[in-house]
C-alpha atoms as a PDB file:
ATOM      1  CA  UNK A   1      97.011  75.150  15.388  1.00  0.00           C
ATOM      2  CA  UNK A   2      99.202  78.241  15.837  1.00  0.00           C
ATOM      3  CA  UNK A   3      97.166  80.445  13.211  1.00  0.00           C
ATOM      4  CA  UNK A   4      94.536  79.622  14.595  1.00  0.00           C
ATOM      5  CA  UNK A   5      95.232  80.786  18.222  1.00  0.00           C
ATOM      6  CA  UNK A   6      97.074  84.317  16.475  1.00  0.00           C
ATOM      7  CA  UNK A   7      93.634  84.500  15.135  1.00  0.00           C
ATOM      8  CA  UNK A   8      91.623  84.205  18.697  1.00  0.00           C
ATOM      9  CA  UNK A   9      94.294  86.137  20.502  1.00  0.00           C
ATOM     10  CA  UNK A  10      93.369  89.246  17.546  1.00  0.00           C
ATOM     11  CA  UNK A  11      89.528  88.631  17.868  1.00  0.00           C
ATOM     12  CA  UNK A  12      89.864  88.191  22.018  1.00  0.00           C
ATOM     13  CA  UNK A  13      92.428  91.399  21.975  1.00  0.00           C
ATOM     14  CA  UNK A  14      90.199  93.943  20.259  1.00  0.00           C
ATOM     15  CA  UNK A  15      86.855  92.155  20.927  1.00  0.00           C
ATOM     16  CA  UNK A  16      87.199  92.668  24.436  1.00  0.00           C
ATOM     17  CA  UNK A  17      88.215  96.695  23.513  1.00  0.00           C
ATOM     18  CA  UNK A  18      84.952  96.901  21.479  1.00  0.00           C
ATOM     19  CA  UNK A  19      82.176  94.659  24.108  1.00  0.00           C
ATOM     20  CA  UNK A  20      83.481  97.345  26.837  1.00  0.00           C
ATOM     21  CA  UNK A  21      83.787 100.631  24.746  1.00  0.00           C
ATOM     22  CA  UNK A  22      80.960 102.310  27.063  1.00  0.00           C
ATOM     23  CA  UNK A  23      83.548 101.843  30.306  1.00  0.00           C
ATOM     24  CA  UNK A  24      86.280 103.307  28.128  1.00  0.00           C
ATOM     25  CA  UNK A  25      83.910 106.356  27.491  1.00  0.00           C
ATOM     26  CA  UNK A  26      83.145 106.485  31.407  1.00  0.00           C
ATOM     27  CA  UNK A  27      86.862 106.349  32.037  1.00  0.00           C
ATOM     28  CA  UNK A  28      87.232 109.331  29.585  1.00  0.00           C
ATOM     29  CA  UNK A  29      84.843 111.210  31.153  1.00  0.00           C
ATOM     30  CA  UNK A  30      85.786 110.884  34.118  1.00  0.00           C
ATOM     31  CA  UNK A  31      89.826 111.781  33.243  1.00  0.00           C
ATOM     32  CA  UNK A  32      88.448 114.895  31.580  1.00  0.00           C
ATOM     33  CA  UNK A  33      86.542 116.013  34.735  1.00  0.00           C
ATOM     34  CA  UNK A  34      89.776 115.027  37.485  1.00  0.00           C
ATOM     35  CA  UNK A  35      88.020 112.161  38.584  1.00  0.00           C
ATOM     36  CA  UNK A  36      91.078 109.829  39.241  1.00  0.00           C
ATOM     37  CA  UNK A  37      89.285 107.267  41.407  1.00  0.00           C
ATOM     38  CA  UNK A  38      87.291 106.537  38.837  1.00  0.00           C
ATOM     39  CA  UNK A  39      89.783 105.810  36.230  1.00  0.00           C
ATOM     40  CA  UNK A  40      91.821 104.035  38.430  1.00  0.00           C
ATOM     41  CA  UNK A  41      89.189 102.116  39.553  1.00  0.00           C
ATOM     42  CA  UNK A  42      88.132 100.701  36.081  1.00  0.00           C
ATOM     43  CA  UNK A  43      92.044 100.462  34.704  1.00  0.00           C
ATOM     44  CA  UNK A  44      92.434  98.469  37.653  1.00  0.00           C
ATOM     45  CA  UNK A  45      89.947  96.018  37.207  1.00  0.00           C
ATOM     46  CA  UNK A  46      89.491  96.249  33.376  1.00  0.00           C
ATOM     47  CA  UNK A  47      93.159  95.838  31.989  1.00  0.00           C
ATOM     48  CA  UNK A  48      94.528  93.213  34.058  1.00  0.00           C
ATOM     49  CA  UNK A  49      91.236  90.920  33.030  1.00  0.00           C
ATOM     50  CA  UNK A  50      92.029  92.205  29.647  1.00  0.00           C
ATOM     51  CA  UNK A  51      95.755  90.978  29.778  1.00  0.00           C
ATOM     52  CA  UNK A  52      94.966  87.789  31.270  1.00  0.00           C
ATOM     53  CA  UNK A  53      92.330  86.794  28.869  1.00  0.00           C
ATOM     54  CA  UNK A  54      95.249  87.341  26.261  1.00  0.00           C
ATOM     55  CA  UNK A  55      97.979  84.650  28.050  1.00  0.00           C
ATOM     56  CA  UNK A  56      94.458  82.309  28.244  1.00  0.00           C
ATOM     57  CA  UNK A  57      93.352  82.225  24.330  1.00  0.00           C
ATOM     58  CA  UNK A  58      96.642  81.179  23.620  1.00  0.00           C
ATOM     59  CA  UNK A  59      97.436  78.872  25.675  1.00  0.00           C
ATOM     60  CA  UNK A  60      99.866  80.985  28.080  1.00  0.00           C
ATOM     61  CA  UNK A  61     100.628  79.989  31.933  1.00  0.00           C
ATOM     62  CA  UNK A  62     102.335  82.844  34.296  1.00  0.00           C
ATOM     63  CA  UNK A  63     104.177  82.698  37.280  1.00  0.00           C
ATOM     64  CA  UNK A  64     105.333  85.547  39.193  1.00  0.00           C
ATOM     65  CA  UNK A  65     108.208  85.370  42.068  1.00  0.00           C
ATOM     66  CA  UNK A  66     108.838  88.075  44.146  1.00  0.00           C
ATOM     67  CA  UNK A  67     106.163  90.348  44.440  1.00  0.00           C
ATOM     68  CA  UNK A  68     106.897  91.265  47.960  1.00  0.00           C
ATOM     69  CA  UNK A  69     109.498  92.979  46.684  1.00  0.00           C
ATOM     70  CA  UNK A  70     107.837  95.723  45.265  1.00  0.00           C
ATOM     71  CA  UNK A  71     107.535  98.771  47.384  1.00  0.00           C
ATOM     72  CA  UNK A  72     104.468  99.706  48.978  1.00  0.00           C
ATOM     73  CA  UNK A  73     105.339 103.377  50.306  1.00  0.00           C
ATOM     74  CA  UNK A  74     105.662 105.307  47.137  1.00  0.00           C
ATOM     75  CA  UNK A  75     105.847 104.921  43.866  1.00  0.00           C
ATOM     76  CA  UNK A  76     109.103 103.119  42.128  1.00  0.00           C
ATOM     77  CA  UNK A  77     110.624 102.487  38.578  1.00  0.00           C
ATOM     78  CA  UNK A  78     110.249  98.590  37.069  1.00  0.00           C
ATOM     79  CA  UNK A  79     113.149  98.096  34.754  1.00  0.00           C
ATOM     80  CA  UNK A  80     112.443  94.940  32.831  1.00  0.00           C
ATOM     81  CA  UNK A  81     114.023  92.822  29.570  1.00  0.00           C
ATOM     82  CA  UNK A  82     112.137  93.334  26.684  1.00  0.00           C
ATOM     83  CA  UNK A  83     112.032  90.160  24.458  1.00  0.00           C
ATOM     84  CA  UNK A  84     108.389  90.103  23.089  1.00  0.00           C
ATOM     85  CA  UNK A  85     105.297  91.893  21.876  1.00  0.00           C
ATOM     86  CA  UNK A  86     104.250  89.587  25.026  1.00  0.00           C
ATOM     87  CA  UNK A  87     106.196  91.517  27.511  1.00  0.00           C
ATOM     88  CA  UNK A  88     103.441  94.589  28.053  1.00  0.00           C
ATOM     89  CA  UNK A  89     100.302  92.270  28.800  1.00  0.00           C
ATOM     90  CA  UNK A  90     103.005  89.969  30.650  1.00  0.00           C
ATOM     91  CA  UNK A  91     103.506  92.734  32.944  1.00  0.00           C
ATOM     92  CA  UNK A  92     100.409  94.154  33.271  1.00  0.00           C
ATOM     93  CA  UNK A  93      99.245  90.822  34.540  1.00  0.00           C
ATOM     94  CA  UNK A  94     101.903  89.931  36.137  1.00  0.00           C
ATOM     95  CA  UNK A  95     102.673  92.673  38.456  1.00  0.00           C
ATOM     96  CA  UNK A  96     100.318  94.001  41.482  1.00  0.00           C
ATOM     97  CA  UNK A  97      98.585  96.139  39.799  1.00  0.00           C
ATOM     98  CA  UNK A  98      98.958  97.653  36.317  1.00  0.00           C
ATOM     99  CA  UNK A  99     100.924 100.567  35.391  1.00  0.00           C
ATOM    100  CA  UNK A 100     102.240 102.986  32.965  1.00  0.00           C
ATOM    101  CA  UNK A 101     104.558 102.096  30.007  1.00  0.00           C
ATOM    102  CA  UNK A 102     107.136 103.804  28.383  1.00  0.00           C
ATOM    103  CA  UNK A 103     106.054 102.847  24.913  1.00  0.00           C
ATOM    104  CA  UNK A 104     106.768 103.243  21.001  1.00  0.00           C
ATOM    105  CA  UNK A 105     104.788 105.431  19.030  1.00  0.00           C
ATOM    106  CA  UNK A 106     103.544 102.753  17.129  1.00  0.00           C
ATOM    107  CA  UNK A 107     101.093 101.889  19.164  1.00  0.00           C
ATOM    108  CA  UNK A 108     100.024 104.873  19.958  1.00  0.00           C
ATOM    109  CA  UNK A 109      98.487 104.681  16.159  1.00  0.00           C
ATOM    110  CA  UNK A 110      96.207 101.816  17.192  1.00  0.00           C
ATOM    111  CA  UNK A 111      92.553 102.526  17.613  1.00  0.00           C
ATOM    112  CA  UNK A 112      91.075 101.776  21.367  1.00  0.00           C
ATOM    113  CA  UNK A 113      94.354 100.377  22.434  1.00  0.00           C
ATOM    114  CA  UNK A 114      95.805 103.911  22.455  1.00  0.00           C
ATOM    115  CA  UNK A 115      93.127 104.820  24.490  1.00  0.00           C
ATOM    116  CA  UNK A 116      93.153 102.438  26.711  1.00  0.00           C
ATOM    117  CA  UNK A 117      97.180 103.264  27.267  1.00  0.00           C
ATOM    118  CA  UNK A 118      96.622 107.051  27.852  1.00  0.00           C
ATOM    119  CA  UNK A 119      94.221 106.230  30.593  1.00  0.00           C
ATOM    120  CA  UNK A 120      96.698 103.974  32.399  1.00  0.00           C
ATOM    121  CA  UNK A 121      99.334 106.423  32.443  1.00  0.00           C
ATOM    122  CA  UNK A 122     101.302 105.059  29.414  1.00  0.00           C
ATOM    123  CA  UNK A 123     103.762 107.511  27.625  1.00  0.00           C
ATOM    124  CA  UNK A 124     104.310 106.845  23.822  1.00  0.00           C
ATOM    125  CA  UNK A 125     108.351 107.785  22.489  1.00  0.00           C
ATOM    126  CA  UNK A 126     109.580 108.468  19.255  1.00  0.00           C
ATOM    127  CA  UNK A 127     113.062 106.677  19.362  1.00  0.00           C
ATOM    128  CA  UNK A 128     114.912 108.335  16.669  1.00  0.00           C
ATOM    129  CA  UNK A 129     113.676 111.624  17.817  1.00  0.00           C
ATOM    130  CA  UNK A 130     116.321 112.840  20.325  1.00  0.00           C
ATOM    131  CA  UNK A 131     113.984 116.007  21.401  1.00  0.00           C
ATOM    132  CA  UNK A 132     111.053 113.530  21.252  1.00  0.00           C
ATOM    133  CA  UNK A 133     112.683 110.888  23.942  1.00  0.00           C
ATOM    134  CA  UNK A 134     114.082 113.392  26.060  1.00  0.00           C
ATOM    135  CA  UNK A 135     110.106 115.157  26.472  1.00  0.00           C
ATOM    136  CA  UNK A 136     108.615 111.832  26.735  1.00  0.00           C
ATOM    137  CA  UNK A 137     111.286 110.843  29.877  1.00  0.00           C
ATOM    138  CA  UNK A 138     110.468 114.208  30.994  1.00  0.00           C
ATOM    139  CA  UNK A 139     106.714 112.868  31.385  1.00  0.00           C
ATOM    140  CA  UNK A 140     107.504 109.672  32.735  1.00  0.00           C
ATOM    141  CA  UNK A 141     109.537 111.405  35.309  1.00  0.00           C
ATOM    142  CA  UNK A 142     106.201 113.407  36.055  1.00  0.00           C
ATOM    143  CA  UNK A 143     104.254 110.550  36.631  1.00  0.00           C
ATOM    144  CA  UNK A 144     106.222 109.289  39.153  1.00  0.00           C
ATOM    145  CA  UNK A 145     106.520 112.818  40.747  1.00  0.00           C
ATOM    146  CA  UNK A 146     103.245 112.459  41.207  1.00  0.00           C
ATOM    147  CA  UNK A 147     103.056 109.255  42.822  1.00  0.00           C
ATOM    148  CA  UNK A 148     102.564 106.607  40.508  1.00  0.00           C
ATOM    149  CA  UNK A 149     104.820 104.070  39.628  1.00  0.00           C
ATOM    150  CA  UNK A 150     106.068 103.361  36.052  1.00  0.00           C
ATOM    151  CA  UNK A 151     107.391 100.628  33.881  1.00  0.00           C
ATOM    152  CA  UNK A 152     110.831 100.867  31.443  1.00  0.00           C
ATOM    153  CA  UNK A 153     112.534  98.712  28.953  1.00  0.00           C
ATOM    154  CA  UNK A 154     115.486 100.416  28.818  1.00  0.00           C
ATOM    155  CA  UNK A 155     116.793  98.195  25.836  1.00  0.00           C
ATOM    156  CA  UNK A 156     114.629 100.205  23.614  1.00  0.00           C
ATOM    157  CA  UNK A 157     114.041  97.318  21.462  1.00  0.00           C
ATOM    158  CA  UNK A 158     113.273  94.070  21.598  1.00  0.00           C
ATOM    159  CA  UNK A 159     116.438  91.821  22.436  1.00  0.00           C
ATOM    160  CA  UNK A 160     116.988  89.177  19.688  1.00  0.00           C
ATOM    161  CA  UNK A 161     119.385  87.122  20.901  1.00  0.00           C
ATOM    162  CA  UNK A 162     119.373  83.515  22.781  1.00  0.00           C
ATOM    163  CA  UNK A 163     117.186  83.165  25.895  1.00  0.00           C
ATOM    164  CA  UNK A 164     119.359  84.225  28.645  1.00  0.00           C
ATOM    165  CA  UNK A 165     120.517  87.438  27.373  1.00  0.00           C
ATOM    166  CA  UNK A 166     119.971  91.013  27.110  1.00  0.00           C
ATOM    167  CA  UNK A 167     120.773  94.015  25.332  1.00  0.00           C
ATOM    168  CA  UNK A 168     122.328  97.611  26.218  1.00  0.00           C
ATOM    169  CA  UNK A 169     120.431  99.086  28.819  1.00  0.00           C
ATOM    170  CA  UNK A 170     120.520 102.736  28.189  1.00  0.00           C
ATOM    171  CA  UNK A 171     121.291 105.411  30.926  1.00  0.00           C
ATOM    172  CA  UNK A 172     118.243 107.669  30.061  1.00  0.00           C
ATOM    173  CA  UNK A 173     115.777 105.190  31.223  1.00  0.00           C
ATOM    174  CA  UNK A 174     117.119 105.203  34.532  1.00  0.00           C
ATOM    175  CA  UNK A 175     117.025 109.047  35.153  1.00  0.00           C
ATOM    176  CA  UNK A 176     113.453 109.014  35.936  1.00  0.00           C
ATOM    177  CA  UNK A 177     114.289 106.928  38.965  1.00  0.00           C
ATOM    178  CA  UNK A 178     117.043 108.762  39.956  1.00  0.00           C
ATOM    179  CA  UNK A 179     115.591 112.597  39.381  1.00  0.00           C
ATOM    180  CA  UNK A 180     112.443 111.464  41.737  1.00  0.00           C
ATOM    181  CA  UNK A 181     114.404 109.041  44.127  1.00  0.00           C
ATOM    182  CA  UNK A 182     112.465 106.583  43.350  1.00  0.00           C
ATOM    183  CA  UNK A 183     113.696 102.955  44.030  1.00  0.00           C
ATOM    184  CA  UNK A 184     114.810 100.938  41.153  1.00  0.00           C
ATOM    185  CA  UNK A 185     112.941  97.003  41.041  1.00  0.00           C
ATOM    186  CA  UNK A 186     114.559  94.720  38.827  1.00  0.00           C
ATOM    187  CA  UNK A 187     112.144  92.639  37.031  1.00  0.00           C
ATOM    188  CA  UNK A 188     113.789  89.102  34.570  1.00  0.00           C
ATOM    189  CA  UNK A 189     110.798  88.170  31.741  1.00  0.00           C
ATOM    190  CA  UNK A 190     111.623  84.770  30.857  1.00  0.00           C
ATOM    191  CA  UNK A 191     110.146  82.129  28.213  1.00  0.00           C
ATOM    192  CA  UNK A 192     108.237  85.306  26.170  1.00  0.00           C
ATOM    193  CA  UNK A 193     109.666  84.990  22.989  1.00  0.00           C
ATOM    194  CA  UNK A 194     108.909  81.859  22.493  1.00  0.00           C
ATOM    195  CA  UNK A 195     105.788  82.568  22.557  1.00  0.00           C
ATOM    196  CA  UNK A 196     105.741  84.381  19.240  1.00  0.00           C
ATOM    197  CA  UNK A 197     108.859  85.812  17.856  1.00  0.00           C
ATOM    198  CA  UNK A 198     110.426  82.278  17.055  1.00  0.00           C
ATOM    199  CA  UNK A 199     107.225  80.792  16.078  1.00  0.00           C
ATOM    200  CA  UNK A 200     107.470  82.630  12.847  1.00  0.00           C
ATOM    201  CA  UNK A 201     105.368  85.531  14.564  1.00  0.00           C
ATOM    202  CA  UNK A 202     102.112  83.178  14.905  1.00  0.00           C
ATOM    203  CA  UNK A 203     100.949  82.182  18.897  1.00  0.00           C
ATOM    204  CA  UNK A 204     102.385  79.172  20.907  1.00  0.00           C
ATOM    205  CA  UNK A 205     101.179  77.845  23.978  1.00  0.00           C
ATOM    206  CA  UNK A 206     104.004  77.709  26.614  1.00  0.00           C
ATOM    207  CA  UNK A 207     104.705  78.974  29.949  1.00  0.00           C
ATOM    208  CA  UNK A 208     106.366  82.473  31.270  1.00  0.00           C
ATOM    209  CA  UNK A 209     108.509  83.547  34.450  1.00  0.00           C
ATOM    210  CA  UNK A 210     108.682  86.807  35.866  1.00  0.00           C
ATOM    211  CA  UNK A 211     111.030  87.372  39.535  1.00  0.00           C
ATOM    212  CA  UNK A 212     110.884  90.669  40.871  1.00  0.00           C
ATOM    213  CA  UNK A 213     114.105  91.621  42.298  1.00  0.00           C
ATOM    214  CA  UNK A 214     114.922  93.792  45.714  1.00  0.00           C
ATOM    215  CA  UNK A 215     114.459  97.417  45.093  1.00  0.00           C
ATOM    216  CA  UNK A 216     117.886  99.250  44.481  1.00  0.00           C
ATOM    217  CA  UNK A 217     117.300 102.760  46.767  1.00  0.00           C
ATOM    218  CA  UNK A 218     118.412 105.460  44.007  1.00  0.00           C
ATOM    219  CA  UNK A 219     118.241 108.290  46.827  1.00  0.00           C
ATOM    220  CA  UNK A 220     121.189 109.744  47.562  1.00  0.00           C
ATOM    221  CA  UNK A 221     123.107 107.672  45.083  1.00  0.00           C
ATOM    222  CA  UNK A 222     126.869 109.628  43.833  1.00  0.00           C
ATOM    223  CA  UNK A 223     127.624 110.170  40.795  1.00  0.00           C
ATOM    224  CA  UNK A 224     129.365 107.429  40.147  1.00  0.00           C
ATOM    225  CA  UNK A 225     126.433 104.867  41.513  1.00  0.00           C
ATOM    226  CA  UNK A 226     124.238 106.734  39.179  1.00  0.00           C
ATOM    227  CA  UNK A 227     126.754 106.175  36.117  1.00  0.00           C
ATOM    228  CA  UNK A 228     126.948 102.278  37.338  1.00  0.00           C
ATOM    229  CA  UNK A 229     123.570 101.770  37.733  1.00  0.00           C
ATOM    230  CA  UNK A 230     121.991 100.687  34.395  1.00  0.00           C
ATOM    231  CA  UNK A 231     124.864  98.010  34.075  1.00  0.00           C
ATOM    232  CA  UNK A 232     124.024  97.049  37.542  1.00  0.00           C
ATOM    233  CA  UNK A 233     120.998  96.169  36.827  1.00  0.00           C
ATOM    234  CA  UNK A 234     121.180  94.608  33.793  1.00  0.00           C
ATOM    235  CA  UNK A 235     123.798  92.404  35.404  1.00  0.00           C
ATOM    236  CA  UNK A 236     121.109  91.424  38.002  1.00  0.00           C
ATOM    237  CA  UNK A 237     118.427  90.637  35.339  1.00  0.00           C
ATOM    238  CA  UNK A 238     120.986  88.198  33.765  1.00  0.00           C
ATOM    239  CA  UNK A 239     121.418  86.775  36.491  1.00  0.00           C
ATOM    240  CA  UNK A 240     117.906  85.989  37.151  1.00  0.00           C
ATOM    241  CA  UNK A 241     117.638  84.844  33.630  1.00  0.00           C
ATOM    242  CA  UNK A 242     119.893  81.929  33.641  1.00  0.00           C
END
């Protein structure tokens, strides 16, 4: 039964890219002449439905704690666990609206679903690239400059071990947040690697949490909060893991 929903979940994911390619095209056009309500418009509508329709062909239920939590003045920096090729439609579901990723350059290589990521704000990071990472942070951080709020998994990678746990959280993730003042929100991803990473990479039916912790004010932080901060937080995600 598994292959079967991998299968649907393939068909479903680019399907859906292909059935709407004309609204991609109007969301192109519409970047290239600085119409931003217009993109923002159809990414709102069109890649939540898009994610969702992903958790539903295979058999995925979501629920999502905490999403008062998540400023509504200006624009802040979601720091999340990364434990599954789930986690990005997991999030763009799952939060109140979807935003930009800090993402690996592989998928910046697939067709339509690259596209689809430049329009929503997505930045794409070559990891073993020092001079690579530190321009793509550099964009991220201009993003949020500019108003818009951004997501990070600042593992880098996806975390391996048992449910419950988490890797390194590296410091350069969290320098976006702290260069803009942004506030920093917590968000624990449980139950997503289940979904396909231990099922022999083939798609299980099963069910996911996301809690979206208290913003953590980065404004005016010392030195020392700054240095503190990524262990901080991953402390607070374990937390909400357990």
């Amino acid at each position: 039964m598994s292959i079967f929903r991998t299968i649907a979940m393939f068909i479903y994911l680019f399907g859906y890219m292909i059935l709407h390619y004309g609204i991609l095209r109007r969301a192109e056009r519409a970047a290239a002449a600085g119409d931003t309500t217009t993109v923002e418009q159809i990414v709102n509508q069109h890649i939540p439905r898009w994610s969702r329709g992903i958790l539903k062909v295979t058999g995925v239920s979501l629920s999502v704690e905490g999403l008062e939590n998540i400023p509504k003045d200006g624009p802040c920096v979601f720091v999340a666990n990364h434990r599954s090729y789930y986690d990005i439609p997991l999030l763009l579901a799952g939060l109140e609206k979807p935003h930009g990723i800090l993402a690996k350059e592989e998928l910046e290589k697939i067709p339509l679903l690259n596209r689809w990521m430049k329009l929503l704000g997505c930045v794409f990071v070559q990891r073993d690239d020092v001079r690579a990472s530190v321009r793509a942070l550099n964009d991220a951080t201009a993003i949020v400059e500019g108003g818009r709020s951004f997501v990070i998994f600042p593992e880098g990678t996806r975390y391996k071990g048992e449910e419950g746990g988490a890797g390194e959280f590296k410091a350069g993730a969290f320098r976006i947040a702290v260069k803009t003042g942004a506030p920093v929100v917590p968000v624990a991803v449980t139950g997503a690697r289940a979904l396909f990473e231990t099922n022999g990479n083939r798609c299980r039916p099963g069910g996911v949490r996301i809690k979206i912790m208290s913003p953590i004010q980065t404004a005016g932080m010392s030195k020392a909060e700054q240095k503190q901060l990524p262990d901080a937080v991953r402390q607070s995600i374990l937390a909400a893991l357990k």
